[in-house]
PDB file of N, CA and C in Angstrom:
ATOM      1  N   UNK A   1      -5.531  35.657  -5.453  1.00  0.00           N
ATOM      2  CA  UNK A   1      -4.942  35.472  -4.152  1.00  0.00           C
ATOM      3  C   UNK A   1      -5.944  34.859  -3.173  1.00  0.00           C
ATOM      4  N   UNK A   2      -7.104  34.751  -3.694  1.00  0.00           N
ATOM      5  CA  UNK A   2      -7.877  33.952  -2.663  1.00  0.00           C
ATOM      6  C   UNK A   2      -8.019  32.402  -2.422  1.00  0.00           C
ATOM      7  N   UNK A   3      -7.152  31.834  -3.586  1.00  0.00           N
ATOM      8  CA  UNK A   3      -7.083  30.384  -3.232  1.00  0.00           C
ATOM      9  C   UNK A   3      -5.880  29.847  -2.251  1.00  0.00           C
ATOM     10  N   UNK A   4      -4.708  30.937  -2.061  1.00  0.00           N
ATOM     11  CA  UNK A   4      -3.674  30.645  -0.811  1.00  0.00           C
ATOM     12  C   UNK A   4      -4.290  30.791   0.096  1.00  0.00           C
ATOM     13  N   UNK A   5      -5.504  32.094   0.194  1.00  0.00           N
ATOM     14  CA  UNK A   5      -5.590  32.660   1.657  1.00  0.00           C
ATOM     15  C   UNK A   5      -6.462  31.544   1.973  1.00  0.00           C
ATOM     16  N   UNK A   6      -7.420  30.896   1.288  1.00  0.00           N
ATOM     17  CA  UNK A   6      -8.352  29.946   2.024  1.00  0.00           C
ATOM     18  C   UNK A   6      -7.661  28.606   1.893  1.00  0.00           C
ATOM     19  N   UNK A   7      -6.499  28.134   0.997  1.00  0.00           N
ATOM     20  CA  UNK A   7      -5.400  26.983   1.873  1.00  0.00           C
ATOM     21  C   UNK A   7      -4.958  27.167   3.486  1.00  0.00           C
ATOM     22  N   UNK A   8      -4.511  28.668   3.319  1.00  0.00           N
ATOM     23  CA  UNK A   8      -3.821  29.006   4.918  1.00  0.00           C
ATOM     24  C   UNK A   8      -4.494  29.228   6.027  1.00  0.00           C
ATOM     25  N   UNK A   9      -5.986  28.856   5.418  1.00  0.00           N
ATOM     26  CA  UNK A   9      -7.193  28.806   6.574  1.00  0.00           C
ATOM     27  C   UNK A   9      -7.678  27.459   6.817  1.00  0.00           C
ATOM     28  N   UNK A  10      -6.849  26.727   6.283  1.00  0.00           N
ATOM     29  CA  UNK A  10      -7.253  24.883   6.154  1.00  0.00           C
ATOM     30  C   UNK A  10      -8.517  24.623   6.081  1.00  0.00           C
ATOM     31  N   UNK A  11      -8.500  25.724   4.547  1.00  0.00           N
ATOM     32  CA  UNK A  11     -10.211  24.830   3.830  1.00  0.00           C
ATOM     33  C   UNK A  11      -9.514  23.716   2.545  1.00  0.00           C
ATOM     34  N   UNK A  12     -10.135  23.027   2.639  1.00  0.00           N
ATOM     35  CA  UNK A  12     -10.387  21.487   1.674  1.00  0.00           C
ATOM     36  C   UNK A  12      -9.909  22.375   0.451  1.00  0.00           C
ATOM     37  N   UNK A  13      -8.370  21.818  -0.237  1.00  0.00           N
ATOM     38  CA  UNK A  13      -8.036  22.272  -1.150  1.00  0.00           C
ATOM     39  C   UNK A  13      -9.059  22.557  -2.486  1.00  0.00           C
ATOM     40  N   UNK A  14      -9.948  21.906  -2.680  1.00  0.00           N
ATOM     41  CA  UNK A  14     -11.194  21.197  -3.666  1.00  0.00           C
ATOM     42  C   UNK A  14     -12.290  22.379  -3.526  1.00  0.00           C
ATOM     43  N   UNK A  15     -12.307  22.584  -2.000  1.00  0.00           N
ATOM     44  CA  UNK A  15     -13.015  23.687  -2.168  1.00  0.00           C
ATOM     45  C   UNK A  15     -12.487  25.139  -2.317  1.00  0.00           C
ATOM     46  N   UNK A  16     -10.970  25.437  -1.479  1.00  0.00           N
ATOM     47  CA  UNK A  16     -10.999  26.715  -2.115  1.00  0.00           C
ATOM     48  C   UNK A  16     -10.923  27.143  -3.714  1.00  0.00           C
ATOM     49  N   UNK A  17     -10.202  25.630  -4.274  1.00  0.00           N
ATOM     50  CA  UNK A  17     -10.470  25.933  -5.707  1.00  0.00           C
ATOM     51  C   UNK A  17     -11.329  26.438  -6.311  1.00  0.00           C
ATOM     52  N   UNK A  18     -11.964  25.699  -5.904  1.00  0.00           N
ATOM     53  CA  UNK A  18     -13.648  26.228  -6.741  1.00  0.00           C
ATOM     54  C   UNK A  18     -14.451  27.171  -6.060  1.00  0.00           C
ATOM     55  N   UNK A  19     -13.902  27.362  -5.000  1.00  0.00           N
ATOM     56  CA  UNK A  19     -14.761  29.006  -4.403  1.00  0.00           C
ATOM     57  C   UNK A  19     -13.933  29.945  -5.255  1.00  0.00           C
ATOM     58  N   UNK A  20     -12.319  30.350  -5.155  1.00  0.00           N
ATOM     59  CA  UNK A  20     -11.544  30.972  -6.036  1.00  0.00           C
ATOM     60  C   UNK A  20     -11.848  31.117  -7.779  1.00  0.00           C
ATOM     61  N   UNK A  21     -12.368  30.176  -7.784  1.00  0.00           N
ATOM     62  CA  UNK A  21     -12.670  30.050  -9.478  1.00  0.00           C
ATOM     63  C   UNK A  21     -13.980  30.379  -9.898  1.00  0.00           C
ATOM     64  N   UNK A  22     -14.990  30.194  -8.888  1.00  0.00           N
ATOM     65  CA  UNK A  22     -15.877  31.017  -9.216  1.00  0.00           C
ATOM     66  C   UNK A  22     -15.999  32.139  -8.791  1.00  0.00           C
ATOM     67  N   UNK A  23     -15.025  32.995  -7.826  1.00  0.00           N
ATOM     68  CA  UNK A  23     -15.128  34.442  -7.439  1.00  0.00           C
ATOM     69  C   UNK A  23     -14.333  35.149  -8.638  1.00  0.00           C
ATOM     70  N   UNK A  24     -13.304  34.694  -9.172  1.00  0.00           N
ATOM     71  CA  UNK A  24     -12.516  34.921 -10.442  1.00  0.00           C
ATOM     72  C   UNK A  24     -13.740  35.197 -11.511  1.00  0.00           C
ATOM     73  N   UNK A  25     -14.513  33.949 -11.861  1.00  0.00           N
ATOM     74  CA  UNK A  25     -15.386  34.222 -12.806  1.00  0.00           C
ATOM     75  C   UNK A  25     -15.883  35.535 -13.405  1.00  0.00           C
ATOM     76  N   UNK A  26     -16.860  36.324 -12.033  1.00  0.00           N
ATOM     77  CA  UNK A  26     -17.689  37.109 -11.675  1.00  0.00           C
ATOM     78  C   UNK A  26     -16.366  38.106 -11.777  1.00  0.00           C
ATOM     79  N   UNK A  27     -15.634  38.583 -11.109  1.00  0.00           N
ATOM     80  CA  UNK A  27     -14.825  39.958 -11.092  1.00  0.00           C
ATOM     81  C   UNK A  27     -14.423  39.813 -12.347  1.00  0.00           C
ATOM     82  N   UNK A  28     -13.875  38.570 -13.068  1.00  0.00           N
ATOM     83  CA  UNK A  28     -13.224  39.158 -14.154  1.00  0.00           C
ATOM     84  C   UNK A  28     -14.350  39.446 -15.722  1.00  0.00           C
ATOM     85  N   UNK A  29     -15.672  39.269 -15.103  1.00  0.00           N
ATOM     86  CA  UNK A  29     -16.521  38.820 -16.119  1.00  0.00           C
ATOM     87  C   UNK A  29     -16.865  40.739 -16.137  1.00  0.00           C
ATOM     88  N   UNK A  30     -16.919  41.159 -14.723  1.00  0.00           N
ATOM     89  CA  UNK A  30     -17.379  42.502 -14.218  1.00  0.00           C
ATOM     90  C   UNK A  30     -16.178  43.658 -14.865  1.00  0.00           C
ATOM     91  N   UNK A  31     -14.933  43.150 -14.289  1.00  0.00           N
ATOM     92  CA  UNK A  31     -13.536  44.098 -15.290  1.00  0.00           C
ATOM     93  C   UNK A  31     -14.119  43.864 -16.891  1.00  0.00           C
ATOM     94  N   UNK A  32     -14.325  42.471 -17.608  1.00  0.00           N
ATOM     95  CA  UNK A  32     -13.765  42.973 -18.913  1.00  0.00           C
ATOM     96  C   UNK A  32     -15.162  43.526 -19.589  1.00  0.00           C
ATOM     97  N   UNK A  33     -16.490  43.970 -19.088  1.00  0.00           N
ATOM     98  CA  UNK A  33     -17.248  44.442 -19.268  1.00  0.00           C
ATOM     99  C   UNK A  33     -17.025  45.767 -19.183  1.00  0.00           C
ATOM    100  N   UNK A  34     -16.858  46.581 -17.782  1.00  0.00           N
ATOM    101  CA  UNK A  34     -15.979  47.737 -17.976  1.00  0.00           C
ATOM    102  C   UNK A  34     -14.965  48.058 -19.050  1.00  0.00           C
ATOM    103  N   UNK A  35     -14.091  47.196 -19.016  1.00  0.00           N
ATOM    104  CA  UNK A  35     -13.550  47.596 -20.003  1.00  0.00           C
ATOM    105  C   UNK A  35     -13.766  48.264 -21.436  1.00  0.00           C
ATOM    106  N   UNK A  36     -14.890  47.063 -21.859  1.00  0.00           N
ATOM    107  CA  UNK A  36     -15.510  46.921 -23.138  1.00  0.00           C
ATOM    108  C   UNK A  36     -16.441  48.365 -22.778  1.00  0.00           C
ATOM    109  N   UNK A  37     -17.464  48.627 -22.512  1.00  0.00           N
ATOM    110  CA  UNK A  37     -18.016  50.024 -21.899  1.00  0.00           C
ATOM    111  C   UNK A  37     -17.501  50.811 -22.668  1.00  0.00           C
ATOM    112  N   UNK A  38     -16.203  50.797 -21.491  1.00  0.00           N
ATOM    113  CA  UNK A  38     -15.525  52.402 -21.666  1.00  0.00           C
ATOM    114  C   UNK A  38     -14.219  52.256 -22.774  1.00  0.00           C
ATOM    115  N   UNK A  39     -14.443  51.062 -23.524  1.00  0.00           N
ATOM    116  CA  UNK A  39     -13.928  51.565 -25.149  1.00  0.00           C
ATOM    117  C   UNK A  39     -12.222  51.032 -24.535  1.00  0.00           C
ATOM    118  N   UNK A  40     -11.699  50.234 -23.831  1.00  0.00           N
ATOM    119  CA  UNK A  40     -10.958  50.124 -24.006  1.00  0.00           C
ATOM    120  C   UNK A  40     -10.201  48.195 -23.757  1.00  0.00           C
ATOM    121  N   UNK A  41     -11.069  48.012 -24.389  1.00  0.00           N
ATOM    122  CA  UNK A  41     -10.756  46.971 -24.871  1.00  0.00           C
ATOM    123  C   UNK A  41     -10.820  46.146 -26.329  1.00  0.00           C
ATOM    124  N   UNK A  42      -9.602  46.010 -27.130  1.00  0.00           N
ATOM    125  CA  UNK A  42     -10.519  45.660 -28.000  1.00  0.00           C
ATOM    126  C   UNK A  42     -11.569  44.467 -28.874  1.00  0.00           C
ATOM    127  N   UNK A  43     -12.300  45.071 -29.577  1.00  0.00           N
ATOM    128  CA  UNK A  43     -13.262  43.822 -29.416  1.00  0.00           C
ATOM    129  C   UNK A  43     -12.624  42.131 -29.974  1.00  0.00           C
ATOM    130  N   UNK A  44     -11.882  42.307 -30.751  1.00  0.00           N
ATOM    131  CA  UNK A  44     -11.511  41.581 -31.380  1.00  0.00           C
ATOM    132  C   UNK A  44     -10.519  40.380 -30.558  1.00  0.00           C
ATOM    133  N   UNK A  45     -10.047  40.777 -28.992  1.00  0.00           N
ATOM    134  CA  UNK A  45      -9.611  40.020 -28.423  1.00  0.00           C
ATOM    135  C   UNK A  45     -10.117  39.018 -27.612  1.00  0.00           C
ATOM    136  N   UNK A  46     -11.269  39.617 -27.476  1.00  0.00           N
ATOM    137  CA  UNK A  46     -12.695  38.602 -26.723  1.00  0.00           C
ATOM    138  C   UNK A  46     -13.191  37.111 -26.671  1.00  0.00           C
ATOM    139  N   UNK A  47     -13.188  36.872 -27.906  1.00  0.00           N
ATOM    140  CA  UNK A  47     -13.460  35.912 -28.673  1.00  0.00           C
ATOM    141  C   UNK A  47     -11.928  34.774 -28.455  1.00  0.00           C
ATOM    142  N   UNK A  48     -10.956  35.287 -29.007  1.00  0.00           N
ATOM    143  CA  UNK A  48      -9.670  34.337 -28.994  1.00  0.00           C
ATOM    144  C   UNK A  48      -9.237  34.370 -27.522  1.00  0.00           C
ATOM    145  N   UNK A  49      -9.390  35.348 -26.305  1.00  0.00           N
ATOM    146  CA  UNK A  49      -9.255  35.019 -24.704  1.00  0.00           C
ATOM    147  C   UNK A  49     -10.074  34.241 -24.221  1.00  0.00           C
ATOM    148  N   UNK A  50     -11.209  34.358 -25.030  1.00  0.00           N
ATOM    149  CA  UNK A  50     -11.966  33.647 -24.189  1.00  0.00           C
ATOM    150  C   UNK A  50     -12.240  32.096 -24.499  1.00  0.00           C
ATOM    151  N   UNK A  51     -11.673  32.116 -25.807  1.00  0.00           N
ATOM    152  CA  UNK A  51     -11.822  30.311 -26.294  1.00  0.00           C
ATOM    153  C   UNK A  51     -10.011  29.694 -25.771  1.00  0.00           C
ATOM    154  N   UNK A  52      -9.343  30.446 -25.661  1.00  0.00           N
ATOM    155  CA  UNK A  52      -8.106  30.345 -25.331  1.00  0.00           C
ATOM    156  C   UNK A  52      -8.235  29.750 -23.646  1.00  0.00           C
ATOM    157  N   UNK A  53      -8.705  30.600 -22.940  1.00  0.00           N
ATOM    158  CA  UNK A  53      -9.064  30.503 -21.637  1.00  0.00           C
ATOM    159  C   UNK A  53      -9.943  29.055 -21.333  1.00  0.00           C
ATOM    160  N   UNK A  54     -10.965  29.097 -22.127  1.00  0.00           N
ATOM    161  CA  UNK A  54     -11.981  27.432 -21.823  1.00  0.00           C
ATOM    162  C   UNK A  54     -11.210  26.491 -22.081  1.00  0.00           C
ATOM    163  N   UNK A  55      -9.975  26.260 -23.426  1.00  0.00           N
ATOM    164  CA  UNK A  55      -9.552  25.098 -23.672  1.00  0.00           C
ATOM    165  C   UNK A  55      -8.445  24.759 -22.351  1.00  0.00           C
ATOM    166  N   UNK A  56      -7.741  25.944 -22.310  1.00  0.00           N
ATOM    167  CA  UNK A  56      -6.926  25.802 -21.471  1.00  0.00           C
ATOM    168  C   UNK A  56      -7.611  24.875 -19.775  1.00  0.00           C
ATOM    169  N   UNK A  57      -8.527  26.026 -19.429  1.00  0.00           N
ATOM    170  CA  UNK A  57      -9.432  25.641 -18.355  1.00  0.00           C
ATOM    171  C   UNK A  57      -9.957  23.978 -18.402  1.00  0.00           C
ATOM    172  N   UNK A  58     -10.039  23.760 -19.614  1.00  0.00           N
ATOM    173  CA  UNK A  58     -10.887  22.294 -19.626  1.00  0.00           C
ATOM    174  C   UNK A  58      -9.542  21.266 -19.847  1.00  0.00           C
ATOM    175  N   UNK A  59      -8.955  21.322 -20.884  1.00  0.00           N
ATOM    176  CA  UNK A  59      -7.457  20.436 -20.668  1.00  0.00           C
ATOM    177  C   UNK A  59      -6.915  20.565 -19.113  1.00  0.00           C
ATOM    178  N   UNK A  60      -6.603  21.402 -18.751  1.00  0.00           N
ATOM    179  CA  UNK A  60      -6.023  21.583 -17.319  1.00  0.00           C
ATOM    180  C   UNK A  60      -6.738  20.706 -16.190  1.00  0.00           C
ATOM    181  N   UNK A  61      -8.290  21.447 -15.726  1.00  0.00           N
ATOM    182  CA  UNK A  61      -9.123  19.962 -15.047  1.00  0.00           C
ATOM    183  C   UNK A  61      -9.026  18.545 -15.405  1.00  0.00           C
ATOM    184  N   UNK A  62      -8.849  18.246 -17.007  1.00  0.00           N
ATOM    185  CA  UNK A  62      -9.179  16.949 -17.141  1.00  0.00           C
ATOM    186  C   UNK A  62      -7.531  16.477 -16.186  1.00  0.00           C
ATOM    187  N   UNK A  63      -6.454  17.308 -16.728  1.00  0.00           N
ATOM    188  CA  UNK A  63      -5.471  16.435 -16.611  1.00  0.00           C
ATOM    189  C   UNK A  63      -4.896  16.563 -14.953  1.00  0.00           C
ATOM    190  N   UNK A  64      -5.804  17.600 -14.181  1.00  0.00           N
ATOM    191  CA  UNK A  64      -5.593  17.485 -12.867  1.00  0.00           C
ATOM    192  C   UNK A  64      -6.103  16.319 -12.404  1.00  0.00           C
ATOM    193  N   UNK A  65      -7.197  16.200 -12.796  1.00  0.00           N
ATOM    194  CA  UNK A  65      -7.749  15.052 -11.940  1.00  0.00           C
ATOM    195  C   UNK A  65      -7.699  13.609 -12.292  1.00  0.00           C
ATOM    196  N   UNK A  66      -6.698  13.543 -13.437  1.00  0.00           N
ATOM    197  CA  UNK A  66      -6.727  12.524 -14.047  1.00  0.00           C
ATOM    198  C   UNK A  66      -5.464  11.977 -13.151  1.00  0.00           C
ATOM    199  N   UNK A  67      -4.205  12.974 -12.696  1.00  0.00           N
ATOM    200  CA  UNK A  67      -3.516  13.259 -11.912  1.00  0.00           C
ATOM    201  C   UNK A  67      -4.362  12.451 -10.153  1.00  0.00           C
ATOM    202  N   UNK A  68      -4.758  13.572  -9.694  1.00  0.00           N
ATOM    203  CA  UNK A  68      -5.789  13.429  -8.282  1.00  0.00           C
ATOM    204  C   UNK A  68      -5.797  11.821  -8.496  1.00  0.00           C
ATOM    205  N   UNK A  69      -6.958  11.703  -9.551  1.00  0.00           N
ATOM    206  CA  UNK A  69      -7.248   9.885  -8.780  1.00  0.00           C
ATOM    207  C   UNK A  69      -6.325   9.012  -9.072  1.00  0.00           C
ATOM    208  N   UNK A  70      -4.947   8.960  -9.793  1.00  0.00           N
ATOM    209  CA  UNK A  70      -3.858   8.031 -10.113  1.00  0.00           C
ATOM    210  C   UNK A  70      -3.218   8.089  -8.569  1.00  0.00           C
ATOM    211  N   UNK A  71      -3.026   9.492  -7.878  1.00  0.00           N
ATOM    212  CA  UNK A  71      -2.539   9.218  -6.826  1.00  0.00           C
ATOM    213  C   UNK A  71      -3.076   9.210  -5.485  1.00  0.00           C
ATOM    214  N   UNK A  72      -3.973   9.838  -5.479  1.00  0.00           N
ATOM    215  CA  UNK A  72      -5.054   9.842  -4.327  1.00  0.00           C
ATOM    216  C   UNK A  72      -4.773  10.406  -3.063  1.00  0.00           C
ATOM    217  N   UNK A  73      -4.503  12.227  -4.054  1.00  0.00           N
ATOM    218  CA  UNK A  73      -3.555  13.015  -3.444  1.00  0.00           C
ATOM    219  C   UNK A  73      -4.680  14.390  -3.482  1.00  0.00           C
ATOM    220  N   UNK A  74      -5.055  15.236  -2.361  1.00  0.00           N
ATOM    221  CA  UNK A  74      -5.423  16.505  -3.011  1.00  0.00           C
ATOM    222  C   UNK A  74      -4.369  17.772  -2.953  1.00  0.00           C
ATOM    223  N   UNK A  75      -3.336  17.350  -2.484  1.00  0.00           N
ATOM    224  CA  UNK A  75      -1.986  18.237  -2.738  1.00  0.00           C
ATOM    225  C   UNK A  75      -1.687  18.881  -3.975  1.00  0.00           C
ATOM    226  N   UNK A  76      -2.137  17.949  -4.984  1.00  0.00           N
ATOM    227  CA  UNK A  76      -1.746  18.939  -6.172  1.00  0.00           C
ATOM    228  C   UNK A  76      -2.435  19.739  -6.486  1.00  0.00           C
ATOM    229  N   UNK A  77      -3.603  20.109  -5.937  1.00  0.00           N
ATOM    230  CA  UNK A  77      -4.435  21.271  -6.438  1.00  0.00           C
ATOM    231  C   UNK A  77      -3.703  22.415  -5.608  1.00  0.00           C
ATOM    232  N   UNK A  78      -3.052  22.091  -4.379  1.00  0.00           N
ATOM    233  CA  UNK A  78      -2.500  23.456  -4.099  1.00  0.00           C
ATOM    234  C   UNK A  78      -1.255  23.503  -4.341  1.00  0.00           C
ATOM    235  N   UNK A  79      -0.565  22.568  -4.888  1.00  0.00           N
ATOM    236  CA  UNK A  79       0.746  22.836  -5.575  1.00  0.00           C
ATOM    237  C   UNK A  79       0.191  23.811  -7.072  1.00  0.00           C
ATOM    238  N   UNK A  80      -0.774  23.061  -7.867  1.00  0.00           N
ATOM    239  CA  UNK A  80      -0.918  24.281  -8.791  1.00  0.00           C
ATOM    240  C   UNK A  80      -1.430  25.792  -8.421  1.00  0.00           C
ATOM    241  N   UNK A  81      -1.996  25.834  -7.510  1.00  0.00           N
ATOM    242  CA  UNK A  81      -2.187  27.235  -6.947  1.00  0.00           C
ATOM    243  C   UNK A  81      -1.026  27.800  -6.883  1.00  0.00           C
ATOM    244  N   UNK A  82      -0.359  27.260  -5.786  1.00  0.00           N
ATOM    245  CA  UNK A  82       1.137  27.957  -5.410  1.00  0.00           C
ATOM    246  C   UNK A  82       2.220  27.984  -7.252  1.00  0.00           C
ATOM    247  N   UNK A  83       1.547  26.992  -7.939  1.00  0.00           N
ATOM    248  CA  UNK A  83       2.574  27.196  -9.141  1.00  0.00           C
ATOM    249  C   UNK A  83       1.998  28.590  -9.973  1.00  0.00           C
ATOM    250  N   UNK A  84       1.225  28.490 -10.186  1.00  0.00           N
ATOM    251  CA  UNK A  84       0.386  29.492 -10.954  1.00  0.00           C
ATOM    252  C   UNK A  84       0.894  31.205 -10.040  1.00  0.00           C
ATOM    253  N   UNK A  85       0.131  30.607  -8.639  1.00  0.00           N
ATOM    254  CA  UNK A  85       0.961  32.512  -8.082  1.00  0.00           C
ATOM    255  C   UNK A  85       1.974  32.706  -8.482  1.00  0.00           C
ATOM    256  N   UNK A  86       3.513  31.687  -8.347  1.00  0.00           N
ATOM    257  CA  UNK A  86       4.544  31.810  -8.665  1.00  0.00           C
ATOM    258  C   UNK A  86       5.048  32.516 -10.008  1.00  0.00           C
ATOM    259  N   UNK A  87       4.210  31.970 -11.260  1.00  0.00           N
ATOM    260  CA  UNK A  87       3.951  31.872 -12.627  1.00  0.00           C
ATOM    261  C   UNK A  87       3.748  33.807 -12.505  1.00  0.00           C
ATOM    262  N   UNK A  88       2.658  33.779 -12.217  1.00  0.00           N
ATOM    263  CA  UNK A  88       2.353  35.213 -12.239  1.00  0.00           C
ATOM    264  C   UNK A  88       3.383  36.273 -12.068  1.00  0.00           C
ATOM    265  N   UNK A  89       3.847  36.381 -10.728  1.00  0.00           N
ATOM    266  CA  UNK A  89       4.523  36.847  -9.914  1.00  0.00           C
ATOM    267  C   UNK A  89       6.023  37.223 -10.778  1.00  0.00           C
ATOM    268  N   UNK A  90       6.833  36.176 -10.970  1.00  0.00           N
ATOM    269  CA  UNK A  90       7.856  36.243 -12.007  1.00  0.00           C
ATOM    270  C   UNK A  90       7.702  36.874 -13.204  1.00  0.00           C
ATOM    271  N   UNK A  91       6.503  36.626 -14.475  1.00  0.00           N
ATOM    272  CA  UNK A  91       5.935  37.299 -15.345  1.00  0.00           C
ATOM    273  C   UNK A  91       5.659  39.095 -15.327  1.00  0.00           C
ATOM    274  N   UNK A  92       4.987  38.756 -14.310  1.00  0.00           N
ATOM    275  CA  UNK A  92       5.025  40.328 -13.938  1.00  0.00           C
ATOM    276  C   UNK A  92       5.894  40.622 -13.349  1.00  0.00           C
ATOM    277  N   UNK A  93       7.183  40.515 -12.899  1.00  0.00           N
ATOM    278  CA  UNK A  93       8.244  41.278 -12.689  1.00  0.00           C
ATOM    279  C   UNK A  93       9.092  41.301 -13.693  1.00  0.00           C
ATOM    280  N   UNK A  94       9.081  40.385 -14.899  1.00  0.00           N
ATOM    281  CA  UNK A  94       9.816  40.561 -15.793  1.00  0.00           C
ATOM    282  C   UNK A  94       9.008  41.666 -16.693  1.00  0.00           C
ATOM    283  N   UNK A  95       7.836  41.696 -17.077  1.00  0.00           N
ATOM    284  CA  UNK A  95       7.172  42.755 -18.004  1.00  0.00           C
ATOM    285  C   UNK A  95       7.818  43.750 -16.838  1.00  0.00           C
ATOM    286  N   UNK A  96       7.445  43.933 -15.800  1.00  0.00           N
ATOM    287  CA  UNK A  96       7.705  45.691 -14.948  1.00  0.00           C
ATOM    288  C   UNK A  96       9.470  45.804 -15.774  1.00  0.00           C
ATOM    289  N   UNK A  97      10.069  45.189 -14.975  1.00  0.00           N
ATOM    290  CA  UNK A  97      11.607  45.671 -15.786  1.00  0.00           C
ATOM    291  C   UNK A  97      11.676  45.662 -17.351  1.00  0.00           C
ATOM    292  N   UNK A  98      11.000  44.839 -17.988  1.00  0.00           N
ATOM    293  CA  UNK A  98      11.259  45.361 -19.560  1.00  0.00           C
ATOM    294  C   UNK A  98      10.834  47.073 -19.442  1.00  0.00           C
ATOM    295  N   UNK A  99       9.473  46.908 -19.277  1.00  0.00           N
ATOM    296  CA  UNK A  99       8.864  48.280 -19.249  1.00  0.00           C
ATOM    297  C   UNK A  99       9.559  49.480 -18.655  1.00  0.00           C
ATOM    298  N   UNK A 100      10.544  48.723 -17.490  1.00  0.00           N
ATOM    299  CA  UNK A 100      11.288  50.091 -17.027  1.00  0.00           C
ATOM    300  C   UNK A 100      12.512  50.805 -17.978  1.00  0.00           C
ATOM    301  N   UNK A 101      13.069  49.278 -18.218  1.00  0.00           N
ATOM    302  CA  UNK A 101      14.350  49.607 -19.137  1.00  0.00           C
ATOM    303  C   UNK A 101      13.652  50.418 -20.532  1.00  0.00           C
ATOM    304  N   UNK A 102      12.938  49.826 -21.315  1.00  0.00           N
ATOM    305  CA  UNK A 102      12.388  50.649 -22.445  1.00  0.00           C
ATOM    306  C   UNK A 102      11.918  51.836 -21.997  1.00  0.00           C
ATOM    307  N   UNK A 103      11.863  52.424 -20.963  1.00  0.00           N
ATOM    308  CA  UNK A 103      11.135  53.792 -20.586  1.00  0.00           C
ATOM    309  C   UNK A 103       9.723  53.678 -20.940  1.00  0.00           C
ATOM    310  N   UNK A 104       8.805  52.960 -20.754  1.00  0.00           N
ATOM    311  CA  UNK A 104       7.621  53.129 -21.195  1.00  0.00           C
ATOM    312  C   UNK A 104       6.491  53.868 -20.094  1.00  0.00           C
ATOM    313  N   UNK A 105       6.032  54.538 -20.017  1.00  0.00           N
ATOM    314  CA  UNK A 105       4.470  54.782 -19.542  1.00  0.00           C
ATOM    315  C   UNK A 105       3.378  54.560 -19.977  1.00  0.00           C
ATOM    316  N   UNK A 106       2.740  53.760 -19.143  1.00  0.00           N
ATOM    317  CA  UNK A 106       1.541  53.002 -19.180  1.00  0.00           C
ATOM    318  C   UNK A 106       0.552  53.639 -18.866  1.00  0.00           C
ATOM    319  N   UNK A 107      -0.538  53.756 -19.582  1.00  0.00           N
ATOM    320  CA  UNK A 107      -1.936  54.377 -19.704  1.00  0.00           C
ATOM    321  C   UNK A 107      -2.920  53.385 -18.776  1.00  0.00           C
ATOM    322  N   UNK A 108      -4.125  54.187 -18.635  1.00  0.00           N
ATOM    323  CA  UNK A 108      -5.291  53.178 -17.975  1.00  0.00           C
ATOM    324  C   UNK A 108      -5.344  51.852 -18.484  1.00  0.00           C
ATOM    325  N   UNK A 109      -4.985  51.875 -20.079  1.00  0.00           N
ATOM    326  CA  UNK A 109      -5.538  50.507 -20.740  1.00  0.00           C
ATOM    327  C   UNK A 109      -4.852  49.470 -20.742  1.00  0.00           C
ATOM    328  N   UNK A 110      -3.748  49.440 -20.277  1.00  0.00           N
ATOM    329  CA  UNK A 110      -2.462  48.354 -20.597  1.00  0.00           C
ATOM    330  C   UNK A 110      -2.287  47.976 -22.056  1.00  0.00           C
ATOM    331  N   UNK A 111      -2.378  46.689 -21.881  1.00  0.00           N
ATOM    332  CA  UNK A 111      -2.050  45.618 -23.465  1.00  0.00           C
ATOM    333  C   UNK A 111      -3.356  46.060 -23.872  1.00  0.00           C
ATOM    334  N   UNK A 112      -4.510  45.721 -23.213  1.00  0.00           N
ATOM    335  CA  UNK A 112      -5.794  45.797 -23.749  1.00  0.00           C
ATOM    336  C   UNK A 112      -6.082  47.170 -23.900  1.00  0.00           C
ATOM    337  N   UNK A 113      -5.286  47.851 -24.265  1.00  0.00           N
ATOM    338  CA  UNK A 113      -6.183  49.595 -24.392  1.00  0.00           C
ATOM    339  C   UNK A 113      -5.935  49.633 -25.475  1.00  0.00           C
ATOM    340  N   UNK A 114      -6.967  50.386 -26.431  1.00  0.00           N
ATOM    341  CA  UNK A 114      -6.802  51.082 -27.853  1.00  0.00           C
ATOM    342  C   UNK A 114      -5.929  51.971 -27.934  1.00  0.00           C
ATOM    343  N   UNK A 115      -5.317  52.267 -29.319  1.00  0.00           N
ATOM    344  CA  UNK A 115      -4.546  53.315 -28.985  1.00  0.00           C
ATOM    345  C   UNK A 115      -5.271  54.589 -29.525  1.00  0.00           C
ATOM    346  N   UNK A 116      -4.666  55.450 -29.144  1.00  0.00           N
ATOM    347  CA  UNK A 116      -5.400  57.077 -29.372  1.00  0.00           C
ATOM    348  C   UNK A 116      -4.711  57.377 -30.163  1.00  0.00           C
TER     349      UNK A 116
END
């Protein structure tokens, strides 16, 4: 959520990106360490999130900006922001209602928790 809030502060789309993406880095580098710690993550997903995550990450830049300089636009970096919140947002309201209808209760670990 920090790449809307610093659009709606009219910073340079370019930069909240990349302030957002490197504050992402660090917290999520800090969660899945915790995680790993305290045993509830497992190891075996690490490796395929995280090569999953770079290709994605690196196809995506190339083809933003391959985008950016054809039109000589920086709008689309916050159209993908706003697409991506959107993305989220829907996703996770559809997992909450599966989860409600199946009756499930959810532990500390989510998807990523071991089971006991």
């Amino acid at each position: 959520m920090k790449g809307p809030l610093m659009l709606a502060m009219d910073v340079h789309p370019g930069v909240a990106s990349a302030s957002s993406a490197c504050m992402i880095f660090f917290t999520s580098f800090t969660a899945t360490t915790s995680f790993f710690v305290f045993g509830l993550l497992d190891p075996q997903y690490g490796p395929v999130c995280f090569c999953i995550g770079f290709i994605a990450t690196y196809f995506g830049q190339i083809g933003l900006s391959i985008l950016m300089r054809r039109a000589q636009r920086n709008s689309y970096i916050a159209f993908s922001i706003g697409a991506v919140v959107l993305l989220s947002a829907i996703l996770m309201t559809v997992q909450s209602l599966l989860s409600i209808a199946e009756g499930e209760h959810h532990s500390s670990g989510g998807i990523c928790g071991k089971e006991t």
